[in-house]
C-alpha atoms as a PDB file:
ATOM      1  CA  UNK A   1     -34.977 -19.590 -15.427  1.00  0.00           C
ATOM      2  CA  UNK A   2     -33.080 -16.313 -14.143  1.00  0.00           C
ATOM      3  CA  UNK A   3     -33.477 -13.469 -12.388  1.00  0.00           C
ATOM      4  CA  UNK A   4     -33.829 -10.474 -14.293  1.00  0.00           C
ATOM      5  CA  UNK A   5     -31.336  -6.954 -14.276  1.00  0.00           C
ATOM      6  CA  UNK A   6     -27.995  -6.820 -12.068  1.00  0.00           C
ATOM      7  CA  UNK A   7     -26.853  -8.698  -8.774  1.00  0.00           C
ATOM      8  CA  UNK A   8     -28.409  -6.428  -5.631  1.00  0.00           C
ATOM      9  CA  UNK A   9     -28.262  -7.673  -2.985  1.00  0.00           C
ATOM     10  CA  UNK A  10     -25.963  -4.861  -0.294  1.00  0.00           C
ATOM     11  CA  UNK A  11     -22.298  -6.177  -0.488  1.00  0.00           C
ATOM     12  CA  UNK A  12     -22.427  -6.027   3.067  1.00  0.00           C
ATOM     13  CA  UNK A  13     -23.513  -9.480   2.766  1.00  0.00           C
ATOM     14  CA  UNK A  14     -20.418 -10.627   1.341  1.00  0.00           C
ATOM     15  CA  UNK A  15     -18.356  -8.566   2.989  1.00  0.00           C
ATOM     16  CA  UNK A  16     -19.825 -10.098   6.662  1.00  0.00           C
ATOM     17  CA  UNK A  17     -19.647 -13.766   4.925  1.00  0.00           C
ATOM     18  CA  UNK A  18     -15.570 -12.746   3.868  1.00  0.00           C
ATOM     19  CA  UNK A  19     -15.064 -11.396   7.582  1.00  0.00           C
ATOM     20  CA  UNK A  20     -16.132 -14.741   9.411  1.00  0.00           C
ATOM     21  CA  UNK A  21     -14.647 -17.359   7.497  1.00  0.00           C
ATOM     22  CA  UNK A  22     -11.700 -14.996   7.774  1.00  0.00           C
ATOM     23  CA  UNK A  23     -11.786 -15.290  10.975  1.00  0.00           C
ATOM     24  CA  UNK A  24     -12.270 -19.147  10.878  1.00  0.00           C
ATOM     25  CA  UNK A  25      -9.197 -19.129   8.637  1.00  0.00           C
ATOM     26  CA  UNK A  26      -7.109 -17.144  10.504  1.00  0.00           C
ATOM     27  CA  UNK A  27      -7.407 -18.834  13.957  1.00  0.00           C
ATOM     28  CA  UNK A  28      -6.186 -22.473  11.884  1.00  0.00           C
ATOM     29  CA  UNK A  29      -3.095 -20.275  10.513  1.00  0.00           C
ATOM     30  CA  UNK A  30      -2.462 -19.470  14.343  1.00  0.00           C
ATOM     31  CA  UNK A  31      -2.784 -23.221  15.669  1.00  0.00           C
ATOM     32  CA  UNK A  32      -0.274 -24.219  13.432  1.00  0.00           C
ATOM     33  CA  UNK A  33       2.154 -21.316  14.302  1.00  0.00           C
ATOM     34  CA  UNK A  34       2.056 -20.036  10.492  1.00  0.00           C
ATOM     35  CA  UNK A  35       3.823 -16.345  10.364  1.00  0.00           C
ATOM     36  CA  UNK A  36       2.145 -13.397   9.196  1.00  0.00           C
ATOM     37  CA  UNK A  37       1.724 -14.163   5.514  1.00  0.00           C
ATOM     38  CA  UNK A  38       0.691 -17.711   6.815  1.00  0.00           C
ATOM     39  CA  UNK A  39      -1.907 -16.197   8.696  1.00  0.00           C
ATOM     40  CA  UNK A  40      -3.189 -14.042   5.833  1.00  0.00           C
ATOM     41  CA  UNK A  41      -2.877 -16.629   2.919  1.00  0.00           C
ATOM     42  CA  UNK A  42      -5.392 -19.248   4.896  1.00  0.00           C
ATOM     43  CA  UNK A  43      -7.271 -16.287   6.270  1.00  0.00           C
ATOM     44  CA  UNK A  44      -7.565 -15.269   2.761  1.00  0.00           C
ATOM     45  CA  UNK A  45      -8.676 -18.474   0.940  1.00  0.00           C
ATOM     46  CA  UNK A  46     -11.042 -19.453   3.751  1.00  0.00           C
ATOM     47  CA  UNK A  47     -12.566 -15.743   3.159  1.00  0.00           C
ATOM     48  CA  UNK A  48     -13.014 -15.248  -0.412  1.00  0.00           C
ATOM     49  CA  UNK A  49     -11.804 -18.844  -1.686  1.00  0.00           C
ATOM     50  CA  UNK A  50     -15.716 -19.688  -2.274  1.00  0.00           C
ATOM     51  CA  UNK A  51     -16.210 -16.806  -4.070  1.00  0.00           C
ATOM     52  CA  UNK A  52     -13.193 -17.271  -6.133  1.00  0.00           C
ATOM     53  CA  UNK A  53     -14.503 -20.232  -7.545  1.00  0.00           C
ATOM     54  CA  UNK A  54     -17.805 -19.436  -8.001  1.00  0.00           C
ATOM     55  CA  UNK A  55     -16.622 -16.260 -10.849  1.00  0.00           C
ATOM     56  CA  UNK A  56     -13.913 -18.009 -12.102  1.00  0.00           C
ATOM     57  CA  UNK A  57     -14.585 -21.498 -12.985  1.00  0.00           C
ATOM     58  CA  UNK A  58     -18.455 -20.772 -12.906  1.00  0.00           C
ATOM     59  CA  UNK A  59     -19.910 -17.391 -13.796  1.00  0.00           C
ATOM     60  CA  UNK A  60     -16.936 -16.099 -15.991  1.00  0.00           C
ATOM     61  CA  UNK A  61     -18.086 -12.549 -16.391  1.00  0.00           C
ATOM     62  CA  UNK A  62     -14.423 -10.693 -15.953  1.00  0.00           C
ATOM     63  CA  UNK A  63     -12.197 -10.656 -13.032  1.00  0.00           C
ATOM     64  CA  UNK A  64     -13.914 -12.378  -9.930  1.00  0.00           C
ATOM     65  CA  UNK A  65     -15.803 -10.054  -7.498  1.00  0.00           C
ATOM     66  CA  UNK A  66     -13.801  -9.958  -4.774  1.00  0.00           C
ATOM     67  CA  UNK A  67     -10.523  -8.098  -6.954  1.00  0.00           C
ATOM     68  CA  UNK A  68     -13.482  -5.339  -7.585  1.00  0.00           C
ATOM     69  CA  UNK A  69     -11.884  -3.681  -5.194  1.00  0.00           C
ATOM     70  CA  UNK A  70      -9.873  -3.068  -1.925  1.00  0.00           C
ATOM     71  CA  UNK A  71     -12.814  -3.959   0.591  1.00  0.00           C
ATOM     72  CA  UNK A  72     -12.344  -8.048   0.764  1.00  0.00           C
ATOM     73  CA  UNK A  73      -8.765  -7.410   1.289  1.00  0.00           C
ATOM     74  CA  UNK A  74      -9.157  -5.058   3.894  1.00  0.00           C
ATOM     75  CA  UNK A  75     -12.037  -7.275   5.395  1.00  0.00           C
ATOM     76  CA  UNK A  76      -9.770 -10.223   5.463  1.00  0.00           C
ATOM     77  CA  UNK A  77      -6.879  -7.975   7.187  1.00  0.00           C
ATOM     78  CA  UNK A  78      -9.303  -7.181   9.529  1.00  0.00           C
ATOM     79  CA  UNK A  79     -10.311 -10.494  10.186  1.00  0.00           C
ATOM     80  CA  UNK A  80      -6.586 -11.414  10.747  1.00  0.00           C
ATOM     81  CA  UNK A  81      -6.036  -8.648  13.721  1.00  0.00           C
ATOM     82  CA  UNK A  82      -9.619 -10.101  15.135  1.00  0.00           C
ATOM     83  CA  UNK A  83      -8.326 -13.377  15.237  1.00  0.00           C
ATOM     84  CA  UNK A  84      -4.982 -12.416  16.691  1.00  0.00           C
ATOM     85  CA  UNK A  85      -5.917 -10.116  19.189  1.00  0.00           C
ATOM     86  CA  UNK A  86      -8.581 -12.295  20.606  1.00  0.00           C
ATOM     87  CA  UNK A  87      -7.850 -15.631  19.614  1.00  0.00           C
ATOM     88  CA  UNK A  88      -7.219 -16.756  22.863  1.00  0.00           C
ATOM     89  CA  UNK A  89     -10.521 -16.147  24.004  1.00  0.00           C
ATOM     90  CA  UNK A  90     -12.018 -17.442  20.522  1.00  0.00           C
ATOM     91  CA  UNK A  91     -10.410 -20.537  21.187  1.00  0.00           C
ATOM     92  CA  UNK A  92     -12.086 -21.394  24.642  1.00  0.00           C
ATOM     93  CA  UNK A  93     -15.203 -19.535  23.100  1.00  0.00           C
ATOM     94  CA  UNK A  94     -15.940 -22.694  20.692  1.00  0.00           C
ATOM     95  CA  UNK A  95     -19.566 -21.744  20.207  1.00  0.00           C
ATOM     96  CA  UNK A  96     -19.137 -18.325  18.968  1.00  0.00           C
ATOM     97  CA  UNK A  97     -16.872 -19.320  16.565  1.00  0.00           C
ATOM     98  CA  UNK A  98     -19.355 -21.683  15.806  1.00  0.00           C
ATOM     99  CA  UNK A  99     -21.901 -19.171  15.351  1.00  0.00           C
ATOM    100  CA  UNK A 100     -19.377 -16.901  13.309  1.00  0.00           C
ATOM    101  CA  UNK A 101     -19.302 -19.899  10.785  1.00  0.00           C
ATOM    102  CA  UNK A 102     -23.161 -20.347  10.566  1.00  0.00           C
ATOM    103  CA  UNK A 103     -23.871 -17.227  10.350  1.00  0.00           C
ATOM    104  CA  UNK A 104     -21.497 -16.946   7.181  1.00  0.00           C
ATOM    105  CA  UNK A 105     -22.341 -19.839   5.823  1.00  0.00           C
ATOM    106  CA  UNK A 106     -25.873 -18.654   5.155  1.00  0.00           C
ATOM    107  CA  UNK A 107     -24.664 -15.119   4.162  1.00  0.00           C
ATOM    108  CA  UNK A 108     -22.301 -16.798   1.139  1.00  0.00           C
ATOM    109  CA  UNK A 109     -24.795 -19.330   0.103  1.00  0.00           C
ATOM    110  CA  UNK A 110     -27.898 -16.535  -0.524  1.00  0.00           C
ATOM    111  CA  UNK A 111     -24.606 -14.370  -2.319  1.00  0.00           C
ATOM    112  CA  UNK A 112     -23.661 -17.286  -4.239  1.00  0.00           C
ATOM    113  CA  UNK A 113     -26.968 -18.089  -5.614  1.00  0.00           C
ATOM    114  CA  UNK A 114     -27.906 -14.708  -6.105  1.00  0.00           C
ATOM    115  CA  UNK A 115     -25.116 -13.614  -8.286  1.00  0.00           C
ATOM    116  CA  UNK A 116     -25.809 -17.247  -9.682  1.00  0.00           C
ATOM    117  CA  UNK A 117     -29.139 -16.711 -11.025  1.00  0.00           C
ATOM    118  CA  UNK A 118     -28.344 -12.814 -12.105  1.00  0.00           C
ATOM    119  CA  UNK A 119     -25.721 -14.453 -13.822  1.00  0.00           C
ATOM    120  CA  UNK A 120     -27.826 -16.637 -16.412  1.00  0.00           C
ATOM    121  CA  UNK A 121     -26.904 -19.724 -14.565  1.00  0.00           C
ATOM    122  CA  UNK A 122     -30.100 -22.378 -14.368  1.00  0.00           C
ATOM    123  CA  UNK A 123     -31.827 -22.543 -11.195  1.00  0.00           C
ATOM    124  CA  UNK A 124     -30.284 -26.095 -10.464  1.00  0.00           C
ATOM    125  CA  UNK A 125     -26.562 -24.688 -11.009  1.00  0.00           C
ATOM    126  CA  UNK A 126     -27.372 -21.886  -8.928  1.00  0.00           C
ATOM    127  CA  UNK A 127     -27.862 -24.250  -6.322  1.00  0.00           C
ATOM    128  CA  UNK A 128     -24.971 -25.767  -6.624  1.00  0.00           C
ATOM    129  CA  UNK A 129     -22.961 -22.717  -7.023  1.00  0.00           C
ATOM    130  CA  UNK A 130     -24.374 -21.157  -3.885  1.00  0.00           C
ATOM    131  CA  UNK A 131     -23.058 -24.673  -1.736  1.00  0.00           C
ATOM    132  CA  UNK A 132     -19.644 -24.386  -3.726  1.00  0.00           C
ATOM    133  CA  UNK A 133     -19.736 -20.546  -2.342  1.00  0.00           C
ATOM    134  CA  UNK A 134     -20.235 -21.184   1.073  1.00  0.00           C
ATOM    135  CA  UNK A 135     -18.179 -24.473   2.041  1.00  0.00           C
ATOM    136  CA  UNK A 136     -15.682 -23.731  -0.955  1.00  0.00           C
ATOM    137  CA  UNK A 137     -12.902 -21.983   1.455  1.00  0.00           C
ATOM    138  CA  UNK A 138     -13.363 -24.375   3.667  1.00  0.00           C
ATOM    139  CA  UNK A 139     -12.161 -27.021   1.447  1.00  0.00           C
ATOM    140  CA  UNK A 140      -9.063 -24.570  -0.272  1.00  0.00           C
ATOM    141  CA  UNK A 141      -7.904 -23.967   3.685  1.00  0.00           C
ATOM    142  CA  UNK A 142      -7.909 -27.858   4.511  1.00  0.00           C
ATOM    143  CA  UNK A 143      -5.990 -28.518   1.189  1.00  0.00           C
ATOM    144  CA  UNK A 144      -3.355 -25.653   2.190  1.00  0.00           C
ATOM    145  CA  UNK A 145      -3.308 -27.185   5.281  1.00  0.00           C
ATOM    146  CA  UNK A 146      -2.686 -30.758   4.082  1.00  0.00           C
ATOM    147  CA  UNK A 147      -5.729 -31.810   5.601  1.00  0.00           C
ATOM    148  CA  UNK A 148      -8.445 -34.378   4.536  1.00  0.00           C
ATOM    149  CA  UNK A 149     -11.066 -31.682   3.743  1.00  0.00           C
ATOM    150  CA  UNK A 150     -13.441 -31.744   6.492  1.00  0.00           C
ATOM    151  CA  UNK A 151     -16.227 -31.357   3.999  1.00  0.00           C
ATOM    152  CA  UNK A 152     -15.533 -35.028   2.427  1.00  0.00           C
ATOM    153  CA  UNK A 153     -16.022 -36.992   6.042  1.00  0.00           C
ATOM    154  CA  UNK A 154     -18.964 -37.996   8.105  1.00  0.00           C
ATOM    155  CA  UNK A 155     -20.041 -34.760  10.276  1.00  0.00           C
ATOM    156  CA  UNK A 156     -22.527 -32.450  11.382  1.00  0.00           C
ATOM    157  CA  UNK A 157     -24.199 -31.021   9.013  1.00  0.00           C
ATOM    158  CA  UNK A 158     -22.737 -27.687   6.807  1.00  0.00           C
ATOM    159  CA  UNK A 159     -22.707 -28.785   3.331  1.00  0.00           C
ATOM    160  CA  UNK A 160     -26.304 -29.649   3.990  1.00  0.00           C
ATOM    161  CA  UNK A 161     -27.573 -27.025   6.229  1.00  0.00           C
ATOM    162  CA  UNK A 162     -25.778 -24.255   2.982  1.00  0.00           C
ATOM    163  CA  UNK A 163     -27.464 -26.422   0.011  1.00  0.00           C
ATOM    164  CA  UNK A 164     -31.133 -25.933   1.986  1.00  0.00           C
ATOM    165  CA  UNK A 165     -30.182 -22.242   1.926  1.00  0.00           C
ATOM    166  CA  UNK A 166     -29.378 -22.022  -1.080  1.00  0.00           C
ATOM    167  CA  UNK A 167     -32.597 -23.973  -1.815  1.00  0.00           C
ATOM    168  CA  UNK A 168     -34.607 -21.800   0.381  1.00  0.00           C
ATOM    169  CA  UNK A 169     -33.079 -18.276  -1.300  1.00  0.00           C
ATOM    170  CA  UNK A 170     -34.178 -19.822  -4.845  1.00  0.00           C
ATOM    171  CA  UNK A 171     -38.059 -20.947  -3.941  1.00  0.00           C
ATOM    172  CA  UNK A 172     -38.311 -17.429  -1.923  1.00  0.00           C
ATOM    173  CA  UNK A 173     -37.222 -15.156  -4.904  1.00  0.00           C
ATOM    174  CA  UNK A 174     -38.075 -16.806  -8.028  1.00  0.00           C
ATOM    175  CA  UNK A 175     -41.715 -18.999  -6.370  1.00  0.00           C
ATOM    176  CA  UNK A 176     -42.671 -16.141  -4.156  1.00  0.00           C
ATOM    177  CA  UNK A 177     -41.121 -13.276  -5.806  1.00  0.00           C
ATOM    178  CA  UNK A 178     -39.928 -11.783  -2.102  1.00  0.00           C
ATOM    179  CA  UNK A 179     -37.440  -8.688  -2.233  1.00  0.00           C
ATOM    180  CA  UNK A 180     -33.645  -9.647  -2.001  1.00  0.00           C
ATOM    181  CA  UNK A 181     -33.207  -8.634   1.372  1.00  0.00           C
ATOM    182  CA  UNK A 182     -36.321 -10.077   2.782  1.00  0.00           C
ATOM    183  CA  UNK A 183     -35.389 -13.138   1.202  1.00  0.00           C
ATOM    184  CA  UNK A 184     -31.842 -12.806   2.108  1.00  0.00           C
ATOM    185  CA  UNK A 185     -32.582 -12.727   5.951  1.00  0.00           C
ATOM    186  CA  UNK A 186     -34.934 -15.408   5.984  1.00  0.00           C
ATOM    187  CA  UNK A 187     -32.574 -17.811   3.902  1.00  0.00           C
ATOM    188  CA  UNK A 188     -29.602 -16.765   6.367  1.00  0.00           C
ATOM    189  CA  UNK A 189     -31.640 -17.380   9.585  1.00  0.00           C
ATOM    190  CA  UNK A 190     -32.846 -20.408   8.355  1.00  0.00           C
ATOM    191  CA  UNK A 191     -29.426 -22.136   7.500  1.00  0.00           C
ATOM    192  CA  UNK A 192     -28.142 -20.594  10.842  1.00  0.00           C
ATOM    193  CA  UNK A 193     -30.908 -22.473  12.579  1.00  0.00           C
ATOM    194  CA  UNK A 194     -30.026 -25.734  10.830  1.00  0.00           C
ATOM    195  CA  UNK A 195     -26.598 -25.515  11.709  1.00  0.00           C
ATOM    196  CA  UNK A 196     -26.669 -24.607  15.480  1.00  0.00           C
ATOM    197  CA  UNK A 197     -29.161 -27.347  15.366  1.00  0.00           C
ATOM    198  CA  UNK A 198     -27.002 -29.762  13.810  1.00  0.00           C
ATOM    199  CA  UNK A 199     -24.786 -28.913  16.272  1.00  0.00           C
ATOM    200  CA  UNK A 200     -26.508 -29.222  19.264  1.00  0.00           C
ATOM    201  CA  UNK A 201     -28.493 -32.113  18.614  1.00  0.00           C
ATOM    202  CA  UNK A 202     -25.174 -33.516  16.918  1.00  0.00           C
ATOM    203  CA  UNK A 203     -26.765 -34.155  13.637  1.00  0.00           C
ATOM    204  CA  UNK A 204     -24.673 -35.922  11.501  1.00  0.00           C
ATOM    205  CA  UNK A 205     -24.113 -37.270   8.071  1.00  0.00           C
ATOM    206  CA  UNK A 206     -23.326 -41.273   7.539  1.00  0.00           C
ATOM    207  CA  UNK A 207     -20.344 -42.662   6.145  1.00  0.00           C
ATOM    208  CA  UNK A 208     -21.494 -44.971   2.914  1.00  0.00           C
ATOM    209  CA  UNK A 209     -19.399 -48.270   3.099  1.00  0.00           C
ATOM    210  CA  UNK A 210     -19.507 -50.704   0.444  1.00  0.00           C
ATOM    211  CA  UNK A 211     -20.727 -54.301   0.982  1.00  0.00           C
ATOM    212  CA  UNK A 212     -18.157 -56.488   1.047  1.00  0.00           C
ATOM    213  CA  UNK A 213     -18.326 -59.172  -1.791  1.00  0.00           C
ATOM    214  CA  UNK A 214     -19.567 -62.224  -1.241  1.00  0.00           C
ATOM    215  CA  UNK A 215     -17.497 -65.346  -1.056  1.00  0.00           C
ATOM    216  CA  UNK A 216     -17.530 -67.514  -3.812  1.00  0.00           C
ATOM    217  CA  UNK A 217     -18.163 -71.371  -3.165  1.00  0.00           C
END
């Protein structure tokens, strides 16, 4: 099952998503001391790496989105001089980064699905798609970084809080036929409000450890 005619939802949405996880990015290229193309290549991947994925291993209709045009890569420029000017301040400020990165994570997981699903993909793949979208840059900036990704270990919810978005975005449009943006904000409020949850209440995911074998007589 797929949603009929073209992908429209405003590209603001993706456009806010690119400029947050920029962000995000951009203030791990300036921890480590990376120089200016540093900063831009993990700003970069962080921003648009979900997307990236999602058209070109996934949807395969052309070029991938974001090379459309010039507004991701001036989004992600701008997200750089946010992050340099005032990541001083971002770095004491640890919840609103925090809120920068739920508030994208909903925006790119009601994109992803939405181009999903406008792109013939099944209503289960779109699910998936729309998690790869949102936590994918994530995972491209911690392997750039030569981190373990952070997505892989035990944690407060994300992966989680952007799959019951994605989840959400799906039952609202195709169930109960709500407009795009309608459905859009509600799908983006509620996976912000699982998040900050998650974060406040210090939700967390389990590690799964295998039982050891048993000893032989």
């Amino acid at each position: 099952m797929a949603l009929e005619g073209p992908f429209s939802l405003p590209v603001s949405f993706d456009l806010a998503a690119t400029f947050l996880f920029g962000i995000t990015g951009a203030l791990v290229a300036l921890e480590r001391g990376y120089d200016v193309v540093g900063l831009f290549a993990i700003a970069f991947v962080t921003g648009v790496g979900g997307g990236l994925i999602r058209d070109g291993v996934f949807i395969q209709e052309g070029p991938p989105f974001v090379t459309s045009g010039s507004g991701y890569i001036l989004v992600v420029l701008a997200s750089c001089l946010a992050a340099f000017l005032f990541h001083r301040r971002l770095k004491r400020l640890h919840r609103t980064v925090a809120i920068l990165e739920a508030l994208g994570l909903g925006a790119y997981a009601v994109v992803g699905v939405d181009k999903s699903l406008a792109g013939g993909l099944s209503v289960a793949a779109a699910i998936l798609v729309g998690t790869i979208n949102a936590v994918g840059g994530g995972v491209l900036r911690d392997v750039l970084t030569r981190e373990e990704p952070l997505l892989f270990k035990p944690g407060q919810f994300q992966a989680l809080a952007a799959l019951a978005g994605c989840s959400a975005f799906t039952l609202l449009r195709l169930q109960f036929d709500l407009e795009h943006a309608t459905a859009a904000y509600l799908t983006i409020a509620l996976t912000f409000v699982l998040r900050i949850l998650a974060i406040r209440y210090n939700w967390k995911t389990e590690a799964l450890k295998a039982e050891p074998p048993e000893d032989e007589d």
